[in-house]
C-alpha atoms as a PDB file:
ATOM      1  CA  UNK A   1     -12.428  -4.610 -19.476  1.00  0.00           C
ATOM      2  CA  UNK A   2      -9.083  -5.746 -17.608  1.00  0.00           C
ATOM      3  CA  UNK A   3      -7.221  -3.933 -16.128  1.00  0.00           C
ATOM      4  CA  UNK A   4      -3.595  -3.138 -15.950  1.00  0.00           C
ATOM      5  CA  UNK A   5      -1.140  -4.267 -13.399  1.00  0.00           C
ATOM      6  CA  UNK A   6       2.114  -2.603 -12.339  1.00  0.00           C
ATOM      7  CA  UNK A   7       4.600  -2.531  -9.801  1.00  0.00           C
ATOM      8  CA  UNK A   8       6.993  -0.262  -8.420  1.00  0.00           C
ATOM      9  CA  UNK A   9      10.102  -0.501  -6.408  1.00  0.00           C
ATOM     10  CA  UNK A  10      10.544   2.008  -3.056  1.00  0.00           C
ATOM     11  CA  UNK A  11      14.293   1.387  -1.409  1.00  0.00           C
ATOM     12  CA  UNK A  12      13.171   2.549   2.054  1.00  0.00           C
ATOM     13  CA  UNK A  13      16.170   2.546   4.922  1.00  0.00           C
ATOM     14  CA  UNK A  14      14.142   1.153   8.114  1.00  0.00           C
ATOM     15  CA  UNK A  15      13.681  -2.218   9.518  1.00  0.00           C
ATOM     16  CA  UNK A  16      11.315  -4.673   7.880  1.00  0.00           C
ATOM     17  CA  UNK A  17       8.751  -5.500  10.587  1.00  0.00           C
ATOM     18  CA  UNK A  18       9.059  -1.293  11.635  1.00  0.00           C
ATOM     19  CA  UNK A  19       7.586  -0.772   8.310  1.00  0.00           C
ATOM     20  CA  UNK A  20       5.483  -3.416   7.786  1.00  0.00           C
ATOM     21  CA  UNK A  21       3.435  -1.432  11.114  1.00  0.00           C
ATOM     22  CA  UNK A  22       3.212   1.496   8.646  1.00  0.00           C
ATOM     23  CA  UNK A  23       0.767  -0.217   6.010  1.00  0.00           C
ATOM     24  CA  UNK A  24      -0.849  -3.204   7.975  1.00  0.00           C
ATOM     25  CA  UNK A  25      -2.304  -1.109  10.978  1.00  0.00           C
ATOM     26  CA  UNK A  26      -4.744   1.739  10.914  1.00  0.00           C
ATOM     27  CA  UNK A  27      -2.447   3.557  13.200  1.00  0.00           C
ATOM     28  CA  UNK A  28       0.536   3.348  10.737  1.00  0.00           C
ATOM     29  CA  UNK A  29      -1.817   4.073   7.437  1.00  0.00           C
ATOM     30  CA  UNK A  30      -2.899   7.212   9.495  1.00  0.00           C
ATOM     31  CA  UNK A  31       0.274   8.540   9.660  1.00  0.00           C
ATOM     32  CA  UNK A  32       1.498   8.598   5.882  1.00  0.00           C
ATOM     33  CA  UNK A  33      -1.998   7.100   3.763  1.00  0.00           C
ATOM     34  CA  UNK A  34      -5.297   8.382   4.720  1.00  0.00           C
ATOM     35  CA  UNK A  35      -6.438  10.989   7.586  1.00  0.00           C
ATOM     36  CA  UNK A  36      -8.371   8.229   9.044  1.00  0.00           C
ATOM     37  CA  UNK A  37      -8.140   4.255   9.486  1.00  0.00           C
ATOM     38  CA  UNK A  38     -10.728   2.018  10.876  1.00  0.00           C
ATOM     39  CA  UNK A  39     -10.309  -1.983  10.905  1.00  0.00           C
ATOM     40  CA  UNK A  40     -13.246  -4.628  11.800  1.00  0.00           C
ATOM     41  CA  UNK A  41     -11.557  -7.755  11.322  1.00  0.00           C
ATOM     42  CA  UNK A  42     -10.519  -8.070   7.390  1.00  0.00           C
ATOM     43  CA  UNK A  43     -12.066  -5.092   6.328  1.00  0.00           C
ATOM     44  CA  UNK A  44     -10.791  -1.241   6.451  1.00  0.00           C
ATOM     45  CA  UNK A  45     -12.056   1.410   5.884  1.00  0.00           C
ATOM     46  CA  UNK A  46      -9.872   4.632   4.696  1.00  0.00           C
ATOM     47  CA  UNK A  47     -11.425   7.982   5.100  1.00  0.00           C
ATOM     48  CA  UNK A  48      -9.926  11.102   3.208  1.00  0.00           C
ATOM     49  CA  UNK A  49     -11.498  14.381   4.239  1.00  0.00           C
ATOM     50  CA  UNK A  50     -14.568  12.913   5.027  1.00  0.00           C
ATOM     51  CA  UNK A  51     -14.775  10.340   2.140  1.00  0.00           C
ATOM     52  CA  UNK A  52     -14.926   6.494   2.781  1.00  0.00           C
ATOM     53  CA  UNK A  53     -13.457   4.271   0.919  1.00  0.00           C
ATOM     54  CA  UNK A  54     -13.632   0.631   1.793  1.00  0.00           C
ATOM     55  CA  UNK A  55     -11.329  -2.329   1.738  1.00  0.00           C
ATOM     56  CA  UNK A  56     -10.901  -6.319   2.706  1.00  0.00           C
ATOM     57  CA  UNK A  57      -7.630  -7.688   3.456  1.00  0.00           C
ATOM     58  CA  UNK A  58      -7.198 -10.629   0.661  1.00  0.00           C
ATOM     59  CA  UNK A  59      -3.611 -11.964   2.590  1.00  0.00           C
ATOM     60  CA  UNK A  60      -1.532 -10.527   5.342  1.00  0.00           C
ATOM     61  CA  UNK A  61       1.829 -12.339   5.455  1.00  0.00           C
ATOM     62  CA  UNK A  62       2.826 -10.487   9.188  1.00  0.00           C
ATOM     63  CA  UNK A  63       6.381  -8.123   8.411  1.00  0.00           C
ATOM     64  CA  UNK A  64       6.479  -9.113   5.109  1.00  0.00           C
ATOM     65  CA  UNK A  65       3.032  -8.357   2.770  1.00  0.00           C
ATOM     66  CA  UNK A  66      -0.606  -7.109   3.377  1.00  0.00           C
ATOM     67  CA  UNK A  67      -2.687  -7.092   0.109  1.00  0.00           C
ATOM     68  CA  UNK A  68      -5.974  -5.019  -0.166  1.00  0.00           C
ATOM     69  CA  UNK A  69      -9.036  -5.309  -2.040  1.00  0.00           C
ATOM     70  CA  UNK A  70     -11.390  -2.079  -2.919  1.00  0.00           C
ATOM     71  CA  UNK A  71     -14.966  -3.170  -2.590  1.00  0.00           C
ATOM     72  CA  UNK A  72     -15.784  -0.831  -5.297  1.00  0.00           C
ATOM     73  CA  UNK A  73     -13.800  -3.256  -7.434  1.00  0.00           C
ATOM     74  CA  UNK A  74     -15.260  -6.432  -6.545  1.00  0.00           C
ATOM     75  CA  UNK A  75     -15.894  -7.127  -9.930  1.00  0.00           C
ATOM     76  CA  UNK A  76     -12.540  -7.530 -11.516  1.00  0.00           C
ATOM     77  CA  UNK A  77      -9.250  -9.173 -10.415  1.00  0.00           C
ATOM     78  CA  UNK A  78      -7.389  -5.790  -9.016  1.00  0.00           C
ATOM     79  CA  UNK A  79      -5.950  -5.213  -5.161  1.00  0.00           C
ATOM     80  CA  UNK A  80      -3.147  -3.305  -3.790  1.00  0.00           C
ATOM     81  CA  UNK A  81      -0.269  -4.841  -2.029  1.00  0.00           C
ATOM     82  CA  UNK A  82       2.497  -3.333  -0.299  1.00  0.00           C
ATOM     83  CA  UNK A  83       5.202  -6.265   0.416  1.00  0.00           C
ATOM     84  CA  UNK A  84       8.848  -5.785   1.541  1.00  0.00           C
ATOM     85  CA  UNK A  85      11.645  -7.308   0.485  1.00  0.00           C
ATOM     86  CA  UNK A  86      15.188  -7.702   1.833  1.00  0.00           C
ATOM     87  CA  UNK A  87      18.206  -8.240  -0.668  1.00  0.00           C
ATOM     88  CA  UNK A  88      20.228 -11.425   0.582  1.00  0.00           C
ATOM     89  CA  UNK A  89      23.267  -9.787   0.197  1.00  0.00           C
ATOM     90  CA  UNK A  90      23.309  -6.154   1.082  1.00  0.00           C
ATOM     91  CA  UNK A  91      20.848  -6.199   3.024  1.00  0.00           C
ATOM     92  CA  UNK A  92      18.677  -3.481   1.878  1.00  0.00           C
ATOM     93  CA  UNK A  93      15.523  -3.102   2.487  1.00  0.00           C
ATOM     94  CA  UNK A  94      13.018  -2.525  -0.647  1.00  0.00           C
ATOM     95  CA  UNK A  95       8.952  -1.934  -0.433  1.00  0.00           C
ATOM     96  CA  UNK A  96       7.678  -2.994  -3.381  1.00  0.00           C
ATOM     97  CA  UNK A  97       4.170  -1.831  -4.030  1.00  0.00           C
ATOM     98  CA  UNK A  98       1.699  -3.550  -6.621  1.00  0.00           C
ATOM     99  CA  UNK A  99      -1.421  -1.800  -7.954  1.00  0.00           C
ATOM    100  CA  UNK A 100      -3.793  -1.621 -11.417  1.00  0.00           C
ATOM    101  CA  UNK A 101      -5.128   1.121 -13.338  1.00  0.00           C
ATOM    102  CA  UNK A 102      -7.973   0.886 -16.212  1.00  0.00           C
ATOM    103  CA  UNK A 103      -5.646   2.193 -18.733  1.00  0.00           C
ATOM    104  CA  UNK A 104      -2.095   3.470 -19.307  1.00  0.00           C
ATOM    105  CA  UNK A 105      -2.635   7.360 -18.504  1.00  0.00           C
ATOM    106  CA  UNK A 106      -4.469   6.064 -15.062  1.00  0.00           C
ATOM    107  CA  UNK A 107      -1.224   3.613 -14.643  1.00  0.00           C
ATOM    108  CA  UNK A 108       1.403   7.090 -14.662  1.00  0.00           C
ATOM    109  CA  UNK A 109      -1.278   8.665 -12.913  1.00  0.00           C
ATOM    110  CA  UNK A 110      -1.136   5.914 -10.260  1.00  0.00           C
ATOM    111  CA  UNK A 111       2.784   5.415 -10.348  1.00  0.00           C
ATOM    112  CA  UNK A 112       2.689   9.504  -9.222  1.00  0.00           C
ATOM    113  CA  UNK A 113       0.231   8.829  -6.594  1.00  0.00           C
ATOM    114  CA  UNK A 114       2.339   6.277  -4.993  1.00  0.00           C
ATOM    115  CA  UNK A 115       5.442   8.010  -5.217  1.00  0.00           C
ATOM    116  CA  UNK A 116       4.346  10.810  -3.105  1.00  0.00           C
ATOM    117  CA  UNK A 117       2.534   8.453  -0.592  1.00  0.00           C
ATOM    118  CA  UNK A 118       6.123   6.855  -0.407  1.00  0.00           C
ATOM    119  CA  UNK A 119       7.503  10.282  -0.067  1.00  0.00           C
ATOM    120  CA  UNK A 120       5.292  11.146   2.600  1.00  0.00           C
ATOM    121  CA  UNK A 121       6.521   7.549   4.157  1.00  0.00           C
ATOM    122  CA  UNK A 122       9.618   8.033   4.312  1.00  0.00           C
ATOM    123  CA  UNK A 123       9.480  11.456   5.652  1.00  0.00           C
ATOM    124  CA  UNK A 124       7.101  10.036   8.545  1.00  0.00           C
ATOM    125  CA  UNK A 125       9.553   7.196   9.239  1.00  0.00           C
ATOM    126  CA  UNK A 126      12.658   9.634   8.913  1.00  0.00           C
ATOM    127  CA  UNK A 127      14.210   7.188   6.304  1.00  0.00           C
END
């Protein structure tokens, strides 16, 4: 079965490569994603309350994209990327985040999960 893809759109006030630290190094992901972050070379591993949950790093563009891979889902064409983007113009500063679900329920499911992650971002970056 494929899955479904979808991206949202964060605007985030903070400098690009200050954010970028927040979601491509265990030290930032500990502060706003998981209670725990360990990295051997491309692969993570996340750890909430005492649960691991694995990870390779597919591409890591440095202060502009990471994009993860669950190993769980080595299987099917998913990942998670969080990649940044500047607007030419103004300036601002958007973190676009891009993620799949197995159906549409797990998609506004996922969408919720991420917005309170972000939340929790922005709060730990004062932004």
């Amino acid at each position: 079965m494929s899955k479904i893809k979808f991206e949202i759109e964060f605007p985030i006030h903070a400098s690009p490569k200050m954010l970028y630290t927040y979601f491509a190094t265990p030290a930032g992901l500990e502060e706003w994603f998981a209670d725990k972050v360990n990295s051997r070379g491309k692969m993570i591993t996340f750890i909430w309350d005492e649960v691991e949950e694995k990870a390779t790093i597919l591409t890591n563009k440095n202060g502009e994209k990471i994009k993860y891979k669950w190993l769980e889902s080595e299987g099917d064409e998913s990942y998670f990327e969080f990649r940044i983007e500047v607007d030419a113009l103004t300036k601002d500063v958007s973190l676009m985040i891009t993620d799949f679900a197995d159906d549409e329920d797990e998609a506004e499911e996922s969408k919720m999960f991420w917005e309170n992650q972000i939340e929790e971002l922005k709060h730990t970056i004062g932004a």
